[in-house]
Protein backbone atom coordinates (compact mmCIF):
# COMPACT_ATOMS: atom_id res chain seq x y z
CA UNK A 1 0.00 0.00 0.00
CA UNK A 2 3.07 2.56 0.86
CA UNK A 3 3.99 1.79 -2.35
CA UNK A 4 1.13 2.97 -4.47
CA UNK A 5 0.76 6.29 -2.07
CA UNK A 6 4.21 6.97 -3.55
CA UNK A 7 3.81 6.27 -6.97
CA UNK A 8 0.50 8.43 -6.94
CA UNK A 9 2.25 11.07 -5.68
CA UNK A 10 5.60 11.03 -7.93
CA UNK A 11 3.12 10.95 -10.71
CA UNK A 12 1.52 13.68 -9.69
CA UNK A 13 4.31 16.12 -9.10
CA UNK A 14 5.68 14.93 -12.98
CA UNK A 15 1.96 16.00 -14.26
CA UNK A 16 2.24 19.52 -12.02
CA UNK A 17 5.43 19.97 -13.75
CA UNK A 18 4.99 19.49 -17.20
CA UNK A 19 1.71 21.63 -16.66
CA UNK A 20 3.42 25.08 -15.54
CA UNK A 21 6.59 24.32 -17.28
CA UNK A 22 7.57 25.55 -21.26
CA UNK A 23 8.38 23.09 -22.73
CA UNK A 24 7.57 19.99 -20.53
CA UNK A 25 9.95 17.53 -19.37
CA UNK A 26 11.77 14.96 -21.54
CA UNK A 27 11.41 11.23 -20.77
CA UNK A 28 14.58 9.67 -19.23
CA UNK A 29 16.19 7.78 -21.25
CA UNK A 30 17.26 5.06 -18.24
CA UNK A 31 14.99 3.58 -15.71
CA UNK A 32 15.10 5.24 -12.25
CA UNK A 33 13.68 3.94 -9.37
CA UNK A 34 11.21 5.96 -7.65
CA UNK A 35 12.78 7.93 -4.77
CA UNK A 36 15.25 9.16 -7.43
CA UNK A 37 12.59 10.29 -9.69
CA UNK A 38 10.75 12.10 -6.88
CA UNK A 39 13.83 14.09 -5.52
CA UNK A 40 15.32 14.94 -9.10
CA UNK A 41 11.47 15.98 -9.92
CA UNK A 42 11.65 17.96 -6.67
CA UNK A 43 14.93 19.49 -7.64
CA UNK A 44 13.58 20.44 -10.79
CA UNK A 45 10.63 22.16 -9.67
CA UNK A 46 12.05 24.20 -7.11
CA UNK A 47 14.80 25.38 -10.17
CA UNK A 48 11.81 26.80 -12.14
CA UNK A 49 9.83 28.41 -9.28
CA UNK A 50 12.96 30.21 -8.50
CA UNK A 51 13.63 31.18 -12.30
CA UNK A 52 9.68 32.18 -12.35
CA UNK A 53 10.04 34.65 -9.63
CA UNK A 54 13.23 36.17 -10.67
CA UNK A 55 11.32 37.02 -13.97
CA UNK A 56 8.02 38.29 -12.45
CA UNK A 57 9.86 40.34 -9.66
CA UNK A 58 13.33 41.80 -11.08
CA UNK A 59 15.50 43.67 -8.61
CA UNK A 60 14.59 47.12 -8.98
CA UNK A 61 17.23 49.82 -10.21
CA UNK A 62 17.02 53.19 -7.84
CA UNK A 63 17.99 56.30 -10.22
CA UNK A 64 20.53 59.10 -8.18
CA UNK A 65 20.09 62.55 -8.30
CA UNK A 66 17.70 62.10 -11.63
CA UNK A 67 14.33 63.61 -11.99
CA UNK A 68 11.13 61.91 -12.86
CA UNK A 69 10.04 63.23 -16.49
CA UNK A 70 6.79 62.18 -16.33
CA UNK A 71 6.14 63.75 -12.54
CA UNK A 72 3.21 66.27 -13.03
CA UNK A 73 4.29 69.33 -10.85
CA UNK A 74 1.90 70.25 -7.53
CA UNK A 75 -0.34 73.70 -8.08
CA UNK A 76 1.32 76.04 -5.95
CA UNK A 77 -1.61 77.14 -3.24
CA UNK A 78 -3.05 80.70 -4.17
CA UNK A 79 -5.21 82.91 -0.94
CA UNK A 80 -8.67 83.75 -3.17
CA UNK A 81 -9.84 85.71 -0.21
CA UNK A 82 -9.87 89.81 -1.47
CA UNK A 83 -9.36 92.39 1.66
CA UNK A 84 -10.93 95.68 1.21
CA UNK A 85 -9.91 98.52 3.06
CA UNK A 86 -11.95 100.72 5.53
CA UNK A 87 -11.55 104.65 5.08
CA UNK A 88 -12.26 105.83 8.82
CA UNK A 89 -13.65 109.44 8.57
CA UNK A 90 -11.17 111.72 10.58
CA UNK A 91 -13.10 113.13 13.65
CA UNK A 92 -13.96 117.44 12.47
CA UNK A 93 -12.21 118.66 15.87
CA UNK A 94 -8.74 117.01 16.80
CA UNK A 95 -5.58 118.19 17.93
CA UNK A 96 -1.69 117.47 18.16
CA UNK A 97 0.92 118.60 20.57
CA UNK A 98 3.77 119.71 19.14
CA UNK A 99 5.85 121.40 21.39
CA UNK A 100 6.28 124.15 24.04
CA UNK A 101 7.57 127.19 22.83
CA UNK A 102 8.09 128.70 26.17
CA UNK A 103 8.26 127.53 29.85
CA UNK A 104 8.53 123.69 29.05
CA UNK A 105 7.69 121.54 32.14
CA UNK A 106 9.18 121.74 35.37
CA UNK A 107 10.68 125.60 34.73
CA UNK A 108 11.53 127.35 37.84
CA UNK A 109 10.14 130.76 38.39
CA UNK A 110 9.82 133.03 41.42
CA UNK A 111 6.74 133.56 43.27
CA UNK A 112 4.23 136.32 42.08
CA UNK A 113 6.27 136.23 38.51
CA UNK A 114 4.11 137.20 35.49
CA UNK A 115 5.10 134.95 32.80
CA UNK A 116 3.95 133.77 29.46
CA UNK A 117 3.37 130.51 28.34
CA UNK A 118 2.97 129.11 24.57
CA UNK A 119 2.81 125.95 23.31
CA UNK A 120 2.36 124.77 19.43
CA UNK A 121 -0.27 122.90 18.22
CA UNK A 122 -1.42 121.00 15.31
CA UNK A 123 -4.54 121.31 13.70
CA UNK A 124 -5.27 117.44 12.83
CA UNK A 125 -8.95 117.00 12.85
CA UNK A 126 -10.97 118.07 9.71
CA UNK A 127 -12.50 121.16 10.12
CA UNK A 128 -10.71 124.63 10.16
CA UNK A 129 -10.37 126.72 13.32
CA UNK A 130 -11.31 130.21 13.84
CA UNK A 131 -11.97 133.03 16.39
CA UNK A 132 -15.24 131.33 17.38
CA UNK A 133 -12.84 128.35 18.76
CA UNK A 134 -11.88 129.19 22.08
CA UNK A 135 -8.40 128.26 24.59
CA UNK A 136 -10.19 127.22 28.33
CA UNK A 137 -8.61 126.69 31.38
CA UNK A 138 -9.62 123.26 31.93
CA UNK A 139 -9.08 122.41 35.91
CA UNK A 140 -6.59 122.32 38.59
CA UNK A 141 -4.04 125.37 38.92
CA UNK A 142 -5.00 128.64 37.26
CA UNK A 143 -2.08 130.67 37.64
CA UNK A 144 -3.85 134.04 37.36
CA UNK A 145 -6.91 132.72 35.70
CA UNK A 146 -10.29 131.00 37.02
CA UNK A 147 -12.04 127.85 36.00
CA UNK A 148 -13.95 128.35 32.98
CA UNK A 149 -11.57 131.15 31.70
CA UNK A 150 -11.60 131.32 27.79
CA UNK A 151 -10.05 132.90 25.32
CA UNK A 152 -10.18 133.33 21.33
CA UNK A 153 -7.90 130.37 19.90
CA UNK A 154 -7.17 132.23 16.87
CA UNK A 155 -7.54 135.48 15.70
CA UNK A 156 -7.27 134.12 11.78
CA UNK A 157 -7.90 130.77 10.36
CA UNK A 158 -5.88 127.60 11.08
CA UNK A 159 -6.57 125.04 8.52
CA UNK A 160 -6.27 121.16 8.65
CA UNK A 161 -2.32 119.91 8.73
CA UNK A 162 -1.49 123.70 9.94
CA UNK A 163 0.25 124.81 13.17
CA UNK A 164 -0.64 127.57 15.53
CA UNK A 165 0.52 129.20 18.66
CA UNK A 166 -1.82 129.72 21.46
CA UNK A 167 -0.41 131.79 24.35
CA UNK A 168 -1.81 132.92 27.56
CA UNK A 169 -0.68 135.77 29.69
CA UNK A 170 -0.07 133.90 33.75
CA UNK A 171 1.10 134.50 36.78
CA UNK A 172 2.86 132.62 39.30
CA UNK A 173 1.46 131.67 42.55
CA UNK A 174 3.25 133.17 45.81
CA UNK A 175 4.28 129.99 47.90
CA UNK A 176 6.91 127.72 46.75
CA UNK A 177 6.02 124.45 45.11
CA UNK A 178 5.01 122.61 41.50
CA UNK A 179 2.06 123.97 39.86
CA UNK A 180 0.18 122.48 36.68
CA UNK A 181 -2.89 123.86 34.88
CA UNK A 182 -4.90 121.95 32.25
CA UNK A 183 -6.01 123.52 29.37
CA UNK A 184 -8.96 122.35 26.58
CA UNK A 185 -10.33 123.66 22.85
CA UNK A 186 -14.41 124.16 22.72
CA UNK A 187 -15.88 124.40 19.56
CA UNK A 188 -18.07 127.38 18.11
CA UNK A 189 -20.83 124.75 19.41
CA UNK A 190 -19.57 124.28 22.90
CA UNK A 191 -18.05 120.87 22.74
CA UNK A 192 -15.27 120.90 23.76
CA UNK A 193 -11.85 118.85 22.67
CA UNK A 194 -8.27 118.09 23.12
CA UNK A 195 -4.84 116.57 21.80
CA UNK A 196 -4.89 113.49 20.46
CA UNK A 197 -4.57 110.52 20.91
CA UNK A 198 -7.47 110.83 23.59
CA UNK A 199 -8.22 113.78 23.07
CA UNK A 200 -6.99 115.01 26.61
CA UNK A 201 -5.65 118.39 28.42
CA UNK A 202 -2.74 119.89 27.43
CA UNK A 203 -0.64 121.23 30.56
CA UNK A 204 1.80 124.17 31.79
CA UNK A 205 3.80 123.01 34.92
CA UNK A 206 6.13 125.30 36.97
CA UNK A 207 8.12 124.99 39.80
CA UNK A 208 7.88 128.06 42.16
CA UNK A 209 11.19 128.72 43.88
CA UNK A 210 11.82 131.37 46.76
CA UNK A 211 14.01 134.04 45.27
CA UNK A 212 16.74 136.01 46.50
CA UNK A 213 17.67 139.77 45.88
CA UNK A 214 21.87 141.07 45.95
CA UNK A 215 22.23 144.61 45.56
CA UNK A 216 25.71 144.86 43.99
CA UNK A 217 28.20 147.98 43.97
CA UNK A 218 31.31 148.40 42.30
CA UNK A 219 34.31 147.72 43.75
CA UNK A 220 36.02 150.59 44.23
CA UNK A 221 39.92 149.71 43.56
CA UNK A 222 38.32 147.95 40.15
CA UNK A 223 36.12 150.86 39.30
CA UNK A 224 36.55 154.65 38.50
CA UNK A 225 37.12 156.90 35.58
CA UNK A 226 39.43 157.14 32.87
CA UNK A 227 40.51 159.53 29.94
CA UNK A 228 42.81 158.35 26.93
CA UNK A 229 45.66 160.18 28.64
CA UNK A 230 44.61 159.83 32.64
CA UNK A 231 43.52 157.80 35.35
CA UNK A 232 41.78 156.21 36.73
CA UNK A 233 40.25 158.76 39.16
CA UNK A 234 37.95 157.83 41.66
CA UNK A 235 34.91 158.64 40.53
CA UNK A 236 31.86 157.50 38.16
CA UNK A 237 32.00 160.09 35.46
CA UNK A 238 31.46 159.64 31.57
CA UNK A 239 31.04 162.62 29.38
CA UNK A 240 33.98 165.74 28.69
CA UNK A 241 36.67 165.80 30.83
CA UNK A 242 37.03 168.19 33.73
CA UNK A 243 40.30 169.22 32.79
CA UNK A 244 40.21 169.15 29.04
CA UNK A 245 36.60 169.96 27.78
CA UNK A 246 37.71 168.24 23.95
CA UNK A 247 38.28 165.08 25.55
CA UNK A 248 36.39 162.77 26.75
CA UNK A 249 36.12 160.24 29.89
CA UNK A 250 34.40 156.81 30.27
CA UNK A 251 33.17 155.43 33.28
CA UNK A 252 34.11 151.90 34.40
CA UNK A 253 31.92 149.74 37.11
CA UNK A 254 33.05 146.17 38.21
CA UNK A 255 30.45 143.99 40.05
CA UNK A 256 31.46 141.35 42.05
CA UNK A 257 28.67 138.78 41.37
CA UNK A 258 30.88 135.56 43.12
CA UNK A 259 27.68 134.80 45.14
CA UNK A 260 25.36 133.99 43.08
CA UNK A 261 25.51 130.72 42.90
CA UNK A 262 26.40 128.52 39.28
CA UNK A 263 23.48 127.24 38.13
CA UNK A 264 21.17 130.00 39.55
CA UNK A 265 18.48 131.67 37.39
CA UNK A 266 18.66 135.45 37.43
CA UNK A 267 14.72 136.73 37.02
CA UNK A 268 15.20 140.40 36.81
CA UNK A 269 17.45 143.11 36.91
CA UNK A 270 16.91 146.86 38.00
CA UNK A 271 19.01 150.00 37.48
CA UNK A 272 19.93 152.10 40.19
CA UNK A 273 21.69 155.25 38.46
CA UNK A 274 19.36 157.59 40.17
CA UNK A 275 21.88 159.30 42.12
CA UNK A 276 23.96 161.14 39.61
CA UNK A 277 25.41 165.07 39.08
CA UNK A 278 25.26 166.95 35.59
CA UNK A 279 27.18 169.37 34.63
CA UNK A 280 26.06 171.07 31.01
CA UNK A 281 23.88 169.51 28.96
CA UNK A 282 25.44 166.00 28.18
CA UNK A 283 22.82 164.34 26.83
CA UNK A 284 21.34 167.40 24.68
CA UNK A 285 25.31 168.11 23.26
CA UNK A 286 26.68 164.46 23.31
CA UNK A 287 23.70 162.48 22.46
CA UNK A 288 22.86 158.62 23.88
CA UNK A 289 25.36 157.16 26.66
CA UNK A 290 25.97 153.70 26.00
CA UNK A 291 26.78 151.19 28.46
CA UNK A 292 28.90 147.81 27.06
CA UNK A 293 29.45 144.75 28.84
CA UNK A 294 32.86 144.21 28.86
CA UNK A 295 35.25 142.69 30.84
CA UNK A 296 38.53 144.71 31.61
CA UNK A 297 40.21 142.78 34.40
CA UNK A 298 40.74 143.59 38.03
CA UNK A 299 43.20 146.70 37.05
CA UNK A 300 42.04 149.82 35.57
CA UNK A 301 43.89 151.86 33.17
CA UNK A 302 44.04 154.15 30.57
CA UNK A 303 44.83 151.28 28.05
CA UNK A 304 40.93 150.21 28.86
CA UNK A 305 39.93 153.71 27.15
CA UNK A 306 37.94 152.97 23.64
CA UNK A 307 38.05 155.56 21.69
CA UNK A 308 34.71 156.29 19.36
CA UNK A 309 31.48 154.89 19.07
CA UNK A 310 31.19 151.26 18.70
CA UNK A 311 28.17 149.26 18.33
CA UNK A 312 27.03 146.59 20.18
CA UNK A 313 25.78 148.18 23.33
CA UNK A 314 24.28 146.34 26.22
CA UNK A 315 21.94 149.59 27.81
CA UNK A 316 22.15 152.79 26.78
CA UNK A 317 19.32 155.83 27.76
CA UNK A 318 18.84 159.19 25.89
CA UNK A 319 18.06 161.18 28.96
CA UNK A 320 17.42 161.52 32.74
CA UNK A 321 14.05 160.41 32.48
CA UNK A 322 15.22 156.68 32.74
CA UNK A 323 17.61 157.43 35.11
CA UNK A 324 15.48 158.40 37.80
CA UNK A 325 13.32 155.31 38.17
CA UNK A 326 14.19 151.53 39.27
CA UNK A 327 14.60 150.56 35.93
CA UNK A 328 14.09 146.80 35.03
CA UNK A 329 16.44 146.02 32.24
CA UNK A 330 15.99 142.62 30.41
CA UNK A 331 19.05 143.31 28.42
CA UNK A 332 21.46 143.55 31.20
CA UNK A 333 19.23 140.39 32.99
CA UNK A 334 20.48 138.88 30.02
CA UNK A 335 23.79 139.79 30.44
CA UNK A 336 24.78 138.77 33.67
CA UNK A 337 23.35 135.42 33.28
CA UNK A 338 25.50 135.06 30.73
CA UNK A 339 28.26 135.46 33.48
CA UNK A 340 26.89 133.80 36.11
CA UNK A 341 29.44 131.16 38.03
CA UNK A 342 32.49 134.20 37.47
CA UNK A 343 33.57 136.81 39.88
CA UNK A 344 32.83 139.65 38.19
CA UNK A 345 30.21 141.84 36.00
CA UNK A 346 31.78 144.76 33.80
CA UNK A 347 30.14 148.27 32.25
CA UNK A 348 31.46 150.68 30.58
CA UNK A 349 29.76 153.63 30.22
CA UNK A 350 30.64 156.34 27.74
CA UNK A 351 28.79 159.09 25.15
CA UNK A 352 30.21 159.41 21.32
CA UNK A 353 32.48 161.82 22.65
CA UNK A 354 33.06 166.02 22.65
CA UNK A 355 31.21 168.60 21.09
CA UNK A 356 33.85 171.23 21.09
CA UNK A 357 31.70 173.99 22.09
CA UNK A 358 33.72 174.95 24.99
CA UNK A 359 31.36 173.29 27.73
CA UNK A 360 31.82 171.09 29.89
CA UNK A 361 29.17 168.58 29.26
CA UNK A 362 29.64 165.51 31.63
CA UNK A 363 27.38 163.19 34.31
CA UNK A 364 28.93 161.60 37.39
CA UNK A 365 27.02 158.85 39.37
CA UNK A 366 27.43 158.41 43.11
CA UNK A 367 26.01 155.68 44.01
CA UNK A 368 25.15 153.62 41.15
CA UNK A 369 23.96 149.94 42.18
CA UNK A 370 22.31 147.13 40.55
CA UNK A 371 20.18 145.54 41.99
CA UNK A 372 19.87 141.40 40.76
CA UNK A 373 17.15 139.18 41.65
CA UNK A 374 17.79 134.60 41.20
CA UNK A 375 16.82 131.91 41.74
CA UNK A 376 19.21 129.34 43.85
CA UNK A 377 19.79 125.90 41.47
C-alpha cells in the first residue's frame, strides 16, 4: 500500500510539472527507481519556481540625483480671499501737541512772577479753526486765571495739517512748590476737545522757587574813571573831561557777582543810576550814553579807554528820564546770566564823545547799584 501512495504522488508532481513548465519535461532515457525520480522531480521544480520569480519580480534599479520626467508638478496654493480697506472718517475737531515754545515743564520761576506761556499745536482733525474756537482753562491750577476762563484760539484761520501758537498771559502763585494747569479747545458749538490721541488736556507746569535779591556795587579799587591820557580817578564820570573839555572820559563799574551761585536763574534786573550830578547839557550836546558789557580785568587803566562809538551796546538811555526810576532792564538780565558762576560783572559807560563847544558837558554817578534778583539751582 506505501507503495502505491508513492507512486500516486511522484506521478503527480511529474503532471504539475509538465503543466506550468515551457516546454515539458523529456522522458529519461534510463529507468530510475522511484525515490530518485521524486527528488530529481523535486529538484527540478524548485529550479523553475525560482527562475519564475526572478522574472516576475526583477531587482529594482534606484535612479541618483535624476528627476522623474513624467512627474506632473503640484499647483502652488493661491489665498482667493480679497481684503478691502476701511476709510475711517477723521473726527472734524482734533488736535496734536507739538511742542512748548516757552516755559517747558518743570521751569523754575519766582513767586508772584508774570510769565507767558505758549505751546504749538497742530490742527489734525478736519474742520478749520477760527476766532469762534476758544483756549479754556480746563481744571486744577489757574495761575492768574479762574475755571472756565476762555479765550479766542485764533484770531485768523488755522486750517487742517497747519500749526498755531496759542499763548496765555499767567502769573505765578506766591508759595513755593510745583504747579500744573490743564487747558482744553471748545468748539463754536460748545463741545469741547483736546490733543490726540485721547483727546486730553494739554498742561503748563512750573516749579515756584523762593528768590533772593543782591544789591551789587562796584568795587572801588576795580572801578573809577578814565581819559585816553589819565587815570583812573575815583569817581563815576562819563562825558567831557574836567580838565580838558575836547576830551572825553568813560566810566568803568566792576560787580562782584561771586555769590550767586552757578546754576542759579537770574529773574530780573533793576538800574539804580538815580543818584547822579550833571554838569552842562550832556545828553542834549553828546547824544545817547551807551553802556557795554565788557570785561577789563581787576586793574584799571588808561589802556581800557575805547576811543569812538562802537556798536554793540548792552543799555544805553537818551536822557534823565530813565535814570530816575528803578529801571528793570531785560538786556542787562540777560547779560549777567550770561556770566553767572564768574567773579565779576563789567560796564562801561561812555557818550560818542566832545562837542567842542567849549562846555563842559559831563554826568557823574554816586552811588550807582544794581540791583539782581535769582533763583538758587
Amino acid at each position: 500500500m506505501k507503495k502505491i501512495y508513492c507512486s500516486l504522488t511522484l506521478f503527480l508532481v511529474i503532471v504539475l510539472v509538465s503543466c506550468n513548465l515551457p516546454g515539458g519535461i523529456a522522458a529519461p532515457t534510463s529507468p530510475t527507481s522511484p525515490d530518485a525520480a521524486f527528488t530529481q522531480a523535486a529538484e527540478t521544480v524548485a529550479a523553475k519556481l525560482t527562475e519564475v520569480a526572478n522574472l516576475a519580480s526583477p531587482t529594482p534599479v534606484i535612479p541618483t540625483n535624476t528627476p522623474n520626467p513624467t512627474a506632473t508638478p503640484q499647483p502652488t496654493a493661491t489665498n482667493t480671499q480679497v481684503f478691502t480697506p476701511t476709510n475711517t472718517p477723521i473726527p472734524c475737531n482734533l488736535a496734536a501737541f507739538v511742542t512748548d515754545v516757552t516755559y517747558p515743564d518743570n521751569t523754575q520761576v519766582a513767586p508772584n512772577q508774570a510769565f507767558v506761556k505758549t505751546w504749538r499745536v497742530k490742527n489734525v482733525g478736519s474742520c478749520s479753526w477760527n476766532s469762534d474756537y476758544k483756549l479754556v482753562f480746563d481744571h486744577q491750577d489757574g495761575m492768574g486765571v479762574t475755571t472756565g476762563y476762555t479765550q479766542p484760539l485764533t484770531s485768523g484761520v488755522v486750517n487742517p495739517g497747519q500749526m498755531v501758537d496759542l499763548t496765555v498771559n499767567l502769573t505765578s502763585p506766591a508759595s513755593s512748590g510745583t504747579y500744573t494747569g490743564y487747558w482744553r479747545f471748545r468748539d463754536p458749538g460748545g463741545v469741547l476737545f483736546g490733543i490726540t490721541p485721547a483727546g486730553g488736556t494739554f498742561l503748563v507746569k512750573i516749579v515756584v522757587v523762593a528768590s533772593e535779591t543782591d544789591t551789587l556795587t562796584p568795587v572801588a579799587a576795580e572801578s573809577g574813571t578814565v581819559r585816553a591820557d589819565a587815570g583812573p580817578f575815583p569817581d563815576y564820570t562819563a562825558g567831557e573831561s574836567n580838565s580838558d573839555i575836547t576830551k572825553t572820559c568813560e566810566a568803568f563799574l566792576s560787580f562782584d557777582i561771586s555769590g550767586i551761585p552757578a546754576g542759579a536763574k537770574i529773574t530780573q534786573v533793576k538800574i539804580n543810576f538815580k543818584d547822579y550830578t550833571i554838569t552842562g547839557d550832556p545828553f542834549g550836546s553828546l547824544g545817547v550814553l551807551n553802556g557795554y558789557a565788557k570785561n577789563y580785568g581787576d586793574t584799571l587803566t588808561t589802556a581800557d579807554f575805547v576811543a569812538g562809538f562802537p556798536s554793540g551796546n548792552t543799555v544805553d538811555w537818551g536822557s534823565t528820564a530813565p535814570l530816575n526810576t528803578l529801571e528793570v532792564s531785560s538786556d542787562l538780565k540777560a547779560a549777567i546770566q550770561a556770566k553767572v558762576g564768574t567773579e565779576r560783572f563789567q560796564l562801561r559807560l561812555q557818550f560818542a564823545g566832545s562837542n567842542g563847544d567849549a562846555v563842559k558837558d559831563r554826568i557823574t554817578f554816586n552811588n550807582p547799584s544794581l540791583i539782581v534778583t535769582y533763583l538758587k539751582p
